[in-house]
C-alpha atoms as a PDB file:
ATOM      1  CA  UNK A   1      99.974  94.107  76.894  1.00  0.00           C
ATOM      2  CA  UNK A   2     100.819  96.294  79.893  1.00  0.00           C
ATOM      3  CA  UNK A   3     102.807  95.011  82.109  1.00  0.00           C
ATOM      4  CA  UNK A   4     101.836  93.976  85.905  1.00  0.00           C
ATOM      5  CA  UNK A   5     103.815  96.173  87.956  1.00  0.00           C
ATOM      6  CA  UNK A   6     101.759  99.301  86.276  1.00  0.00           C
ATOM      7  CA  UNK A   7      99.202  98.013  88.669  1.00  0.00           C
ATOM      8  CA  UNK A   8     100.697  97.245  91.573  1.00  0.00           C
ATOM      9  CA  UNK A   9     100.149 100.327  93.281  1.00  0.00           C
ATOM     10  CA  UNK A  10      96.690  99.484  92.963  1.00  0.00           C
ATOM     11  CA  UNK A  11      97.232  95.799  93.903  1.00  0.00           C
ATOM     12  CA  UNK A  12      99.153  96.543  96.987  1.00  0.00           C
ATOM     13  CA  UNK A  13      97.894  99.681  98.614  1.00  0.00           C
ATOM     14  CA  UNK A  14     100.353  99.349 102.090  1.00  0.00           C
ATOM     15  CA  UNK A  15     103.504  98.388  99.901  1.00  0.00           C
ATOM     16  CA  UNK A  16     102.747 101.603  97.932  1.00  0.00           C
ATOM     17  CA  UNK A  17     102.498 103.788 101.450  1.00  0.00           C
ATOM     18  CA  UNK A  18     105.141 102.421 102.914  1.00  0.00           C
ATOM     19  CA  UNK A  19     107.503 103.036 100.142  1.00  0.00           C
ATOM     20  CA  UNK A  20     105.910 106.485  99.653  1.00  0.00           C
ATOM     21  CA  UNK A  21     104.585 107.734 103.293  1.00  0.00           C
ATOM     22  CA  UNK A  22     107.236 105.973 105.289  1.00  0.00           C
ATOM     23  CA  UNK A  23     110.890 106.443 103.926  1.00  0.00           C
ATOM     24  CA  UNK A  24     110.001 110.403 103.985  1.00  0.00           C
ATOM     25  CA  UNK A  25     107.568 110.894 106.787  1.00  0.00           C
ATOM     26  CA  UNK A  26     108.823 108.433 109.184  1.00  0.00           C
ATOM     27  CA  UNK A  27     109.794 109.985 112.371  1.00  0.00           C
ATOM     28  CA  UNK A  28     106.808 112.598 111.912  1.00  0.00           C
ATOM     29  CA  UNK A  29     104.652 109.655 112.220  1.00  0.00           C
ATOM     30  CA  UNK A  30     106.256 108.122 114.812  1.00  0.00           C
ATOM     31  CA  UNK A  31     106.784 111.585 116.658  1.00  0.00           C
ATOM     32  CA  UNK A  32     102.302 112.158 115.857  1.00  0.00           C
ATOM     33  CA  UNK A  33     101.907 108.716 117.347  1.00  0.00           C
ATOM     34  CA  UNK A  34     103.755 109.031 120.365  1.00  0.00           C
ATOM     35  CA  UNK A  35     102.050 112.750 121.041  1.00  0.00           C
ATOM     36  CA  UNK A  36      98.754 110.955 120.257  1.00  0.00           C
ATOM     37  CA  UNK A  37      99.021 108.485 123.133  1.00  0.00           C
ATOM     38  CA  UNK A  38     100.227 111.623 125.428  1.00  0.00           C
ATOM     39  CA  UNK A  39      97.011 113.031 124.923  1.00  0.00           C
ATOM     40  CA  UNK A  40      95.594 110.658 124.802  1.00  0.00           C
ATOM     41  CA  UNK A  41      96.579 109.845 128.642  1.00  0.00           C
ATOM     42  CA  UNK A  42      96.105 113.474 129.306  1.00  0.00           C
ATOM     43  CA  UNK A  43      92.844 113.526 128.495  1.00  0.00           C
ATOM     44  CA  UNK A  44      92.196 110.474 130.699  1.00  0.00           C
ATOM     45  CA  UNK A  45      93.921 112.188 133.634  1.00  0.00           C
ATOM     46  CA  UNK A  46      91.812 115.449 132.726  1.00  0.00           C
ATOM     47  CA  UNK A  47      89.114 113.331 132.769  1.00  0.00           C
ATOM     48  CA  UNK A  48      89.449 111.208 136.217  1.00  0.00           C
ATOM     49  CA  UNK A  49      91.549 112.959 138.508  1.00  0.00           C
ATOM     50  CA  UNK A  50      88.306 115.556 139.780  1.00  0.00           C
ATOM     51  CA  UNK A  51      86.237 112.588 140.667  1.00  0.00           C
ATOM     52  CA  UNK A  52      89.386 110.834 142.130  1.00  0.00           C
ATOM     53  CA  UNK A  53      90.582 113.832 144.278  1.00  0.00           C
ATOM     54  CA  UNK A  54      87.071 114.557 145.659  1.00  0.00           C
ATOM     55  CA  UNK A  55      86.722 110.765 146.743  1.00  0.00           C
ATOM     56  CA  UNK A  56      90.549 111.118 148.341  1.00  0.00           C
ATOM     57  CA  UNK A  57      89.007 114.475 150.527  1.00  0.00           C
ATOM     58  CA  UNK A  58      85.616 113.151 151.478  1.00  0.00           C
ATOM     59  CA  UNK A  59      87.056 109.532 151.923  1.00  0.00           C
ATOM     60  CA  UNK A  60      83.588 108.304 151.802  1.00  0.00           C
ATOM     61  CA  UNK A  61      84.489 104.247 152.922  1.00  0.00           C
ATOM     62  CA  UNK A  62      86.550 105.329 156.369  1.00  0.00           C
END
């Protein structure tokens, strides 16, 4: 008979990556995270700021 913590990596997939993922890659994932969501806004500025800037020339409601 085996006993049940041979399993438990199996059992408990997030105990298993935080014990093996987070202790060494911790502040890489917190440093990816953080650069996601700064692209992430970026990309939203890239996004809005031509239709934004042509409304703020033509000022179409004055």
């Amino acid at each position: 008979r085996r006993p049940e913590t041979s399993f438990l990596w199996f059992t408990s997939p997030y105990k298993t990556l935080k014990f093996i993922l987070w202790r060494r890659y911790k502040w890489a994932l917190i440093l990816a995270l953080l650069l996601l969501i700064l692209l992430l806004f970026l990309g939203i500025f890239v996004y809005a700021f031509p239709n934004y800037a042509a409304m703020k020339l033509v000022k179409p409601f004055n």
